[in-house]
C-alpha atoms as a PDB file:
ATOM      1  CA  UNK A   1      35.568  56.741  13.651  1.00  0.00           C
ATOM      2  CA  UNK A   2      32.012  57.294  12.398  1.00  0.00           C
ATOM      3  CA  UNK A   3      32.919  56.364   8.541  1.00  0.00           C
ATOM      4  CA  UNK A   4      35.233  53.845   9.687  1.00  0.00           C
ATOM      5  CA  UNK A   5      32.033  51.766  11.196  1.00  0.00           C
ATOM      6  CA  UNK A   6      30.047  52.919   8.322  1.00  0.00           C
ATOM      7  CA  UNK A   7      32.287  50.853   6.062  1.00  0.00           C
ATOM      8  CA  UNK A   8      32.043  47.981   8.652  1.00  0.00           C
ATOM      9  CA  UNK A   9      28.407  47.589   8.348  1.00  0.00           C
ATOM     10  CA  UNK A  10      27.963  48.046   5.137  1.00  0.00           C
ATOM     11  CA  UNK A  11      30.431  45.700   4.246  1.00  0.00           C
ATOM     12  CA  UNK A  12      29.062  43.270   7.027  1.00  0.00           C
ATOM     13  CA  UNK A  13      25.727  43.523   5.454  1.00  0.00           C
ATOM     14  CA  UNK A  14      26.735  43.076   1.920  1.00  0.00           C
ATOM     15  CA  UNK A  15      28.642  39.603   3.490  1.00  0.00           C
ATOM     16  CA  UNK A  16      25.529  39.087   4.873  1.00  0.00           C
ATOM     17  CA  UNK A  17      23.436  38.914   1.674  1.00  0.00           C
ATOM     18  CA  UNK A  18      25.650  37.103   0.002  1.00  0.00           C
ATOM     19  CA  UNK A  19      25.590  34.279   2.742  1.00  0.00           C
ATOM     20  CA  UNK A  20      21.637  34.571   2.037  1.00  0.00           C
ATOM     21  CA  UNK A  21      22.291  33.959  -1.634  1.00  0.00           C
ATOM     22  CA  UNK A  22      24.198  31.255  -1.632  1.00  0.00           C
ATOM     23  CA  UNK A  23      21.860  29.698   0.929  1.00  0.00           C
ATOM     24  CA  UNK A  24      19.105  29.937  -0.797  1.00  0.00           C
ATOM     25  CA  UNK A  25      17.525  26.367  -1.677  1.00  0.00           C
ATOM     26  CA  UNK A  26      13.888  25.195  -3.733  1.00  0.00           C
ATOM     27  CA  UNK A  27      12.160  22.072  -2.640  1.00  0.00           C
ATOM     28  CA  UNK A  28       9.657  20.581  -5.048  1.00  0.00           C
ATOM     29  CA  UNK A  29       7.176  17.267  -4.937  1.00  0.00           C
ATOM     30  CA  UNK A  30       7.412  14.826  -7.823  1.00  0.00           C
ATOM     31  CA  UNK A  31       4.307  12.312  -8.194  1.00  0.00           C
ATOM     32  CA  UNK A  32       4.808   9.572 -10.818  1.00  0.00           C
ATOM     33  CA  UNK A  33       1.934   7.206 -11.543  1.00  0.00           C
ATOM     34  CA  UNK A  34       2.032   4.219 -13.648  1.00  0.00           C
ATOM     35  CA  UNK A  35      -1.260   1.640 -14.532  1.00  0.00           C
ATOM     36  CA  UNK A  36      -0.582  -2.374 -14.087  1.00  0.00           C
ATOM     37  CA  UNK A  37      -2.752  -4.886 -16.013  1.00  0.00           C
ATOM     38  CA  UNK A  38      -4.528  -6.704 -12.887  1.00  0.00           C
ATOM     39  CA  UNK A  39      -4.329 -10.075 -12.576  1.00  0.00           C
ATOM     40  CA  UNK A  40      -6.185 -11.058  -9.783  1.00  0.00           C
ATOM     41  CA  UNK A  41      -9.406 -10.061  -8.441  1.00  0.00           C
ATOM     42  CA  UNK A  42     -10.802  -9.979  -4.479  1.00  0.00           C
ATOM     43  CA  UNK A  43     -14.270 -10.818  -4.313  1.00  0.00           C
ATOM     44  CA  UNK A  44     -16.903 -10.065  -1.340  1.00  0.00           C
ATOM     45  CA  UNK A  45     -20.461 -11.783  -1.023  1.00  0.00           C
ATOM     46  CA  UNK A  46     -22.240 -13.078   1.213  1.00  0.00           C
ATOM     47  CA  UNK A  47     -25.936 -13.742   2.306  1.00  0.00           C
ATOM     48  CA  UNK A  48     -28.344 -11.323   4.630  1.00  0.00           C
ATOM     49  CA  UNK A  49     -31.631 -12.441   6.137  1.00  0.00           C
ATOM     50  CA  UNK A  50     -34.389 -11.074   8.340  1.00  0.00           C
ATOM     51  CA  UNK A  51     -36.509 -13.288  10.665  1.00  0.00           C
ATOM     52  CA  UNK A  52     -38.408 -13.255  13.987  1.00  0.00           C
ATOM     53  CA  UNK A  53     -36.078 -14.750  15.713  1.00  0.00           C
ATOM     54  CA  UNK A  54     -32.286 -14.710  16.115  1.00  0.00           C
ATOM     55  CA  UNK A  55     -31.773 -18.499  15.970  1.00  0.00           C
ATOM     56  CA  UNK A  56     -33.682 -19.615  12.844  1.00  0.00           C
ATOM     57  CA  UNK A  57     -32.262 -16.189  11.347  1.00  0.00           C
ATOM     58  CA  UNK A  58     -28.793 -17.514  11.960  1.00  0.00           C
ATOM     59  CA  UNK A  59     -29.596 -20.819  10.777  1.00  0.00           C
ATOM     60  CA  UNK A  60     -30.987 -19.714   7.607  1.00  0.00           C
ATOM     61  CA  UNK A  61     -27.874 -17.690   6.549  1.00  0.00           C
ATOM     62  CA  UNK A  62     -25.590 -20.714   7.657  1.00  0.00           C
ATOM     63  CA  UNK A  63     -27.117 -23.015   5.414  1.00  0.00           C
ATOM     64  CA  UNK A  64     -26.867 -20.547   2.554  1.00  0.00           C
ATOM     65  CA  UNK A  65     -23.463 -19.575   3.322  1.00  0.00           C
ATOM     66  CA  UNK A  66     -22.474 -23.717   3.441  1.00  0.00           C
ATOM     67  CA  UNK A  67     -23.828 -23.730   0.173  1.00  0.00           C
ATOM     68  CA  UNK A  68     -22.336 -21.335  -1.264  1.00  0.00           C
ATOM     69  CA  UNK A  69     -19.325 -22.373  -0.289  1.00  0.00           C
ATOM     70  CA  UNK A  70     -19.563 -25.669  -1.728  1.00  0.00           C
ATOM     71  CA  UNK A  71     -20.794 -24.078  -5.125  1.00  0.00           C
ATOM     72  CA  UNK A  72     -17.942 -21.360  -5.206  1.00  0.00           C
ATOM     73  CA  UNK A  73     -15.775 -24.520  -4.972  1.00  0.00           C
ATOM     74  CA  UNK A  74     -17.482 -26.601  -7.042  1.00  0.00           C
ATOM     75  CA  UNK A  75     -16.895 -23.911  -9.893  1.00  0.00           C
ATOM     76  CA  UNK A  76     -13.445 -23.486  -9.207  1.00  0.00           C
ATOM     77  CA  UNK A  77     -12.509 -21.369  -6.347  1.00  0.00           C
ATOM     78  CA  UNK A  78      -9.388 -23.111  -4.051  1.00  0.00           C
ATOM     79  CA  UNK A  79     -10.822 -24.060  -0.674  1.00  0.00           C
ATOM     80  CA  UNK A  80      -7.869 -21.941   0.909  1.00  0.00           C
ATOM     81  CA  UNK A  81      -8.924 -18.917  -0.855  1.00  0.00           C
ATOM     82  CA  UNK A  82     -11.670 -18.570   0.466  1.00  0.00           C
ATOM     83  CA  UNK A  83     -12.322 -17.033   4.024  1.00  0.00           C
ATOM     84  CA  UNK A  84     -15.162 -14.920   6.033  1.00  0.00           C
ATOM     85  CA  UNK A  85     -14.948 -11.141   5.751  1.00  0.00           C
ATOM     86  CA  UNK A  86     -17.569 -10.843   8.180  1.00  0.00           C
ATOM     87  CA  UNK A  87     -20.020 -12.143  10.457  1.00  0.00           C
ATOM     88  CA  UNK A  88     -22.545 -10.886  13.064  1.00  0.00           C
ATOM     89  CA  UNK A  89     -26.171 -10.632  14.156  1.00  0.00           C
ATOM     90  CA  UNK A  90     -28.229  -7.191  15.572  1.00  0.00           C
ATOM     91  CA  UNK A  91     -31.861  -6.684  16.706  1.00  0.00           C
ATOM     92  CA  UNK A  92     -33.939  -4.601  14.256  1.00  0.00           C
ATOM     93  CA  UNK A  93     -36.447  -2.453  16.182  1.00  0.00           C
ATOM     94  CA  UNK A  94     -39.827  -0.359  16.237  1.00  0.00           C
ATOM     95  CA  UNK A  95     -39.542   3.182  17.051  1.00  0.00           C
ATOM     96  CA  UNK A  96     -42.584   3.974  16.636  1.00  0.00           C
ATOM     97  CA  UNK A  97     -44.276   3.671  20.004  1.00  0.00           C
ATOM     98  CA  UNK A  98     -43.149   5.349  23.465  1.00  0.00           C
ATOM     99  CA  UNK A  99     -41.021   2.501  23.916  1.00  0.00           C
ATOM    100  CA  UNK A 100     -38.658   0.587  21.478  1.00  0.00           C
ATOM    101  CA  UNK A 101     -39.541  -3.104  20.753  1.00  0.00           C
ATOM    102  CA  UNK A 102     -37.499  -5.594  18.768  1.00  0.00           C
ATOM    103  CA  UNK A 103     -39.227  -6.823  15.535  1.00  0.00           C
ATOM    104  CA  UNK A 104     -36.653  -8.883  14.473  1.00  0.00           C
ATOM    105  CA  UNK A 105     -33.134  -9.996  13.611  1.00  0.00           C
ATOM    106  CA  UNK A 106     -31.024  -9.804  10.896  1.00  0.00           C
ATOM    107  CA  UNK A 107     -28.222 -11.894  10.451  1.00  0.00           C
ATOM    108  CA  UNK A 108     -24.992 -11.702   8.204  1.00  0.00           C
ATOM    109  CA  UNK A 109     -21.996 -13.826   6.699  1.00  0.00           C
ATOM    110  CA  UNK A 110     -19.815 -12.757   4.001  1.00  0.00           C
ATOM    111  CA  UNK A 111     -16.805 -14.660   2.091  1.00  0.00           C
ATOM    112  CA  UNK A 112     -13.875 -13.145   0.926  1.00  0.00           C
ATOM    113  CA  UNK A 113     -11.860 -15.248  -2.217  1.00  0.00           C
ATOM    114  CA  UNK A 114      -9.387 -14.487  -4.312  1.00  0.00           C
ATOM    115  CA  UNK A 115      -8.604 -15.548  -8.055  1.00  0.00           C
ATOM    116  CA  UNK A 116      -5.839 -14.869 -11.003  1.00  0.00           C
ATOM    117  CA  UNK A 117      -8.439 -15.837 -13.184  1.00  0.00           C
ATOM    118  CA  UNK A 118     -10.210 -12.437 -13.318  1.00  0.00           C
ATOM    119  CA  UNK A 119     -12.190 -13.254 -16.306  1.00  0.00           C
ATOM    120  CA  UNK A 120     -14.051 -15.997 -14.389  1.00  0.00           C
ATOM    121  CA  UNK A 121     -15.284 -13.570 -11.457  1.00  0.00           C
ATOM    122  CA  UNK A 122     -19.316 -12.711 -13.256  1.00  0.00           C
ATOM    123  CA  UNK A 123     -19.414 -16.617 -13.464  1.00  0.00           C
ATOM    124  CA  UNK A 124     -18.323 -17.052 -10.066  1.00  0.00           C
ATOM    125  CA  UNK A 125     -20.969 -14.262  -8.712  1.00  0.00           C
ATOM    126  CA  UNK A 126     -23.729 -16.347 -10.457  1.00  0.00           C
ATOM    127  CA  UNK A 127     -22.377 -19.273  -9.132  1.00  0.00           C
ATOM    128  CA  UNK A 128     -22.565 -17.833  -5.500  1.00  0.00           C
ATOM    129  CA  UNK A 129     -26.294 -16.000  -6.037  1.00  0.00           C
ATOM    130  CA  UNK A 130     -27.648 -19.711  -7.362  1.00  0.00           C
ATOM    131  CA  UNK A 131     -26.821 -21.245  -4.752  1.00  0.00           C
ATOM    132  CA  UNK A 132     -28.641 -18.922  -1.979  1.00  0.00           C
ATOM    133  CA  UNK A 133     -25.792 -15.387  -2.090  1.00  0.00           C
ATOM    134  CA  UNK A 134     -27.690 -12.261  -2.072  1.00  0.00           C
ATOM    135  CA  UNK A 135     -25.117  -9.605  -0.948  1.00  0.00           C
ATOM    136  CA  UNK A 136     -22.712  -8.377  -3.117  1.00  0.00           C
ATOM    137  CA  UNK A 137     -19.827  -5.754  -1.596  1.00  0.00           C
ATOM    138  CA  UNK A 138     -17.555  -5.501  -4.225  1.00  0.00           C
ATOM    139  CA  UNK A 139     -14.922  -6.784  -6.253  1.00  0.00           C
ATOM    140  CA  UNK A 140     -11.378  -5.123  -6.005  1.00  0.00           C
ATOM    141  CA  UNK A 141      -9.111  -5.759  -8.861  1.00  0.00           C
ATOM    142  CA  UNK A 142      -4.976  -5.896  -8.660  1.00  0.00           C
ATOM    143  CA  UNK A 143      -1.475  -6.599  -9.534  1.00  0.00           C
ATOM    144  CA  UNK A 144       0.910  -9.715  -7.662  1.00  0.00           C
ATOM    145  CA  UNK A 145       3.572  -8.195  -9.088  1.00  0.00           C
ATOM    146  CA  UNK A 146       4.060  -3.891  -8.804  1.00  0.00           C
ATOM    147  CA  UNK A 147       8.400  -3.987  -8.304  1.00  0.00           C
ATOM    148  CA  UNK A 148       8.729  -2.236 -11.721  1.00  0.00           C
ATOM    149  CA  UNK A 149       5.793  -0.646 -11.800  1.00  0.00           C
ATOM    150  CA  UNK A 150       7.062   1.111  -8.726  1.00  0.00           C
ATOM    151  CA  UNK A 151      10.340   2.002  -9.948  1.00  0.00           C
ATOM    152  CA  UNK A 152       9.050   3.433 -13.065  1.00  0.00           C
ATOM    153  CA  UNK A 153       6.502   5.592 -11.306  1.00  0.00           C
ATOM    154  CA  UNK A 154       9.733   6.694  -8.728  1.00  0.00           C
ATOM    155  CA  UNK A 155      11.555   7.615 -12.068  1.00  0.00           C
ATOM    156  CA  UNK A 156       8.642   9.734 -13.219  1.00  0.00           C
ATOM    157  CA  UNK A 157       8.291  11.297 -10.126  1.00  0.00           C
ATOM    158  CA  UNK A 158      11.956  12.494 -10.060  1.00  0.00           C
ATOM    159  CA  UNK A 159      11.692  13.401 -13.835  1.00  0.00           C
ATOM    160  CA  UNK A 160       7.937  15.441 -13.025  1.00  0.00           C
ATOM    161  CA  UNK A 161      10.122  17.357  -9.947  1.00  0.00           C
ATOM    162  CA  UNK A 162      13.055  18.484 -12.235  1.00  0.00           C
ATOM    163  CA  UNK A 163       9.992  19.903 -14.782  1.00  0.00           C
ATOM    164  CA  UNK A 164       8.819  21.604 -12.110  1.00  0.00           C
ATOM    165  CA  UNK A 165      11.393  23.290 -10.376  1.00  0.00           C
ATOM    166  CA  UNK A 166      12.786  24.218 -14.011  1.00  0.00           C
ATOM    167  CA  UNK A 167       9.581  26.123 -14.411  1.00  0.00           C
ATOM    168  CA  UNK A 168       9.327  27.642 -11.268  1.00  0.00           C
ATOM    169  CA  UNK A 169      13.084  28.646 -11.170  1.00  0.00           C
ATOM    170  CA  UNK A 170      12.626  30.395 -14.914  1.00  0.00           C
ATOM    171  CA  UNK A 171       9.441  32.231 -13.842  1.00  0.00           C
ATOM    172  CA  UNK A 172      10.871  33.844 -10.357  1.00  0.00           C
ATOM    173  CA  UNK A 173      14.245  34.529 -12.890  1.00  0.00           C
ATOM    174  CA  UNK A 174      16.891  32.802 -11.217  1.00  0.00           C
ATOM    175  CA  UNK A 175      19.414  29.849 -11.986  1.00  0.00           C
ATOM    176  CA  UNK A 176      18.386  26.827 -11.234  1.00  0.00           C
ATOM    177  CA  UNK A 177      21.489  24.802  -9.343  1.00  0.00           C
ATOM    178  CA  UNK A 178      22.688  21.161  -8.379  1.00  0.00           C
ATOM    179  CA  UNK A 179      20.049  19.294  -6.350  1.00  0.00           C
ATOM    180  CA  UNK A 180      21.393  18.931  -2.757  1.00  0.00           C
ATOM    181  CA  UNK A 181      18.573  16.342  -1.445  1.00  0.00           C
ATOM    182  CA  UNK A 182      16.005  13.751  -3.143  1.00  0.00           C
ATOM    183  CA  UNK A 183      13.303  12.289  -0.521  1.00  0.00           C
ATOM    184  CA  UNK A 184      11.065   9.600  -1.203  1.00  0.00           C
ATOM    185  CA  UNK A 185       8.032   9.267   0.858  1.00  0.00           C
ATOM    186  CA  UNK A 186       9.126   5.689   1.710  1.00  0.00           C
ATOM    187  CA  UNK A 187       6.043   3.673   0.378  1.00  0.00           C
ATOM    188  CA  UNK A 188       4.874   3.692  -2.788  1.00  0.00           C
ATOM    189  CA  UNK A 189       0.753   4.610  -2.853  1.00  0.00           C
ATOM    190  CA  UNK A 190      -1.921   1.127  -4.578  1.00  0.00           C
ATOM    191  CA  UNK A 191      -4.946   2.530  -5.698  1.00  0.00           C
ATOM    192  CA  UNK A 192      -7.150  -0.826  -6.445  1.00  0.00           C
ATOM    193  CA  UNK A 193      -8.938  -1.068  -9.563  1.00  0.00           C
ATOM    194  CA  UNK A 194     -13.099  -1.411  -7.881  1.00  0.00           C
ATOM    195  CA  UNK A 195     -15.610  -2.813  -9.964  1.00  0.00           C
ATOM    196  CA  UNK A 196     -19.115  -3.392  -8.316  1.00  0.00           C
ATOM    197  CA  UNK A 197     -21.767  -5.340 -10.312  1.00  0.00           C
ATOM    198  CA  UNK A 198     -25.135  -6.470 -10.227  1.00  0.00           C
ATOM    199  CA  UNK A 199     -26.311  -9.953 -10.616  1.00  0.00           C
ATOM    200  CA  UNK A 200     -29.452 -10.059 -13.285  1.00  0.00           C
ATOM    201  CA  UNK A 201     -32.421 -11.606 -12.477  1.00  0.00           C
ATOM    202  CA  UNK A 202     -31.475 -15.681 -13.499  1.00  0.00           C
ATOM    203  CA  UNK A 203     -34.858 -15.847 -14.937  1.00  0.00           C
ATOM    204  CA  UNK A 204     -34.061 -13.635 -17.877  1.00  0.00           C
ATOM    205  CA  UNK A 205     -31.197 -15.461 -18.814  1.00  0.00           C
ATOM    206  CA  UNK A 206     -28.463 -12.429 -17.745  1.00  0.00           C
ATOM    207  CA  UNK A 207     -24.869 -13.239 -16.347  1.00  0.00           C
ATOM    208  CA  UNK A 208     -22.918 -11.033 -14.715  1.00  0.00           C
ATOM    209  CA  UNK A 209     -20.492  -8.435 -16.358  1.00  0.00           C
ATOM    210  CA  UNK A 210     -17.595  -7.849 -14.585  1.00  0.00           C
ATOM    211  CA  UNK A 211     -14.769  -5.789 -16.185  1.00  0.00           C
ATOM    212  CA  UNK A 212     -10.935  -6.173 -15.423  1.00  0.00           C
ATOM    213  CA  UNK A 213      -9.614  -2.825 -14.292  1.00  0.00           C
ATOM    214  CA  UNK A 214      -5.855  -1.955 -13.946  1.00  0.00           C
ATOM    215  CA  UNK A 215      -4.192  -0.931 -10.945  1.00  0.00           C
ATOM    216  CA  UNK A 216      -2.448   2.162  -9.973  1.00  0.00           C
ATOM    217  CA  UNK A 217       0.847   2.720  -8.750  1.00  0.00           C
ATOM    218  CA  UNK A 218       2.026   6.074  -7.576  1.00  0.00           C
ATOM    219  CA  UNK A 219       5.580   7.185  -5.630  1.00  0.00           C
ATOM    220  CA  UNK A 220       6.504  10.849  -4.956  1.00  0.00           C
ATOM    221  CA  UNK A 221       9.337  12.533  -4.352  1.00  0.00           C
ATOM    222  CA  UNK A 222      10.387  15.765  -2.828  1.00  0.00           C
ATOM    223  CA  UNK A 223      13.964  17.243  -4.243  1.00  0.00           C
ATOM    224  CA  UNK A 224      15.588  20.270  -3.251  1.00  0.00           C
ATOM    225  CA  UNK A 225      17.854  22.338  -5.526  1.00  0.00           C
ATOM    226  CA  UNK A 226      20.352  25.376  -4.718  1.00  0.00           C
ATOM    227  CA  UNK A 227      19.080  28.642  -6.438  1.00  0.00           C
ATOM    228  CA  UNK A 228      21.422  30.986  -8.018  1.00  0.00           C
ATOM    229  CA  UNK A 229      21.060  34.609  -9.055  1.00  0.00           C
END
């Protein structure tokens, strides 16, 4: 009776780890990234100013801003591509006493435009600081077009996942078997080609530099293989 159960176990146990071997599974990420020649460029700028009070403050930056706006599309810039990225006003105080006192204002408005012409964005910056600008945020660099970028990088990323679970596989010394899943992350990742600049001093004769960038396009994947022995 005793040997007879002996041989059931056992044998139930060896089912058992076979049922474990053939379950056994490896899920790997894949990350493909592929760089796309921008071809239009996002500029912000706008004009700051500090005054005594908050009315000729705002009037001050909203005749710069008017003019800027005119110059910006006087040099080229399509009157619907341009739009405010923001706007406001705050109280600037003095902490230095027992009790705070407002000093002054400052006052804000920046524009937001967008071009294909990305080797025209320096000019456009001097344009905007000649005719009263004196913020600059950024400029942000990018492709209209990613739908092949993307499905090269998702072909990458499946190609980068079967490289790794090869070598993972061969170092833990087991067979590496038919994938049974592939999982994208269902949006592909933009990371924007940034270029900030400076505007020289006009007086010395120095335009802006601003250098195209490229932008990057990234998709992963996670793929999951059966393991042999």
């Amino acid at each position: 009776m005793k040997k007879g159960f002996a041989m059931a176990l056992a044998l139930a146990l060896l089912l058992g780890a076979c049922a474990m071997a053939e379950g056994r599974t490896l899920t790997v990420q894949g990350v493909g990234v592929v760089q796309v020649a921008a071809d239009r460029a996002t500029v912000s700028l706008g004009v700051r100013e500090t005054g005594p009070d908050v009315m000729s403050t705002q009037a001050s930056v909203n005749e710069k801003i008017a003019a800027v706006i005119a110059a910006l599309t006087e040099a080229g810039v399509e009157p619907g591509a341009l739009s405010t990225g923001s706007i406001g006003i705050y109280s600037n105080y003095d902490y230095s006493g027992e009790v705070e006192q407002i000093v002054g204002y400052t006052a804000y408005n920046s524009l937001l435009f967008t071009v294909t012409d990305v080797d025209s964005v320096g000019s456009l910056i001097d344009a905007a600081f000649a005719a009263g600008a004196n913020n600059l945020d950024y400029v942000e660099f990018n492709a209209a077009d990613t739908a092949e970028a993307g499905e090269q990088a998702l072909a990458l990323a499946v190609q980068s996942a079967g490289k790794k679970a090869e070598t993972l596989a061969a170092a833990a010394g087991v067979q590496l078997g038919e994938i049974l899943e592939i999982r994208d992350n269902d949006e592909m990742g933009y990371g924007y080609g940034n270029a900030f600049a400076a505007t020289e001093d006009a007086g010395k004769g120095m335009a802006t530099s601003v250098l195209p960038s490229q932008q990057q396009v990234t998709a992963a994947v996670y793929i999951t293989y059966a393991l042999g022995e």
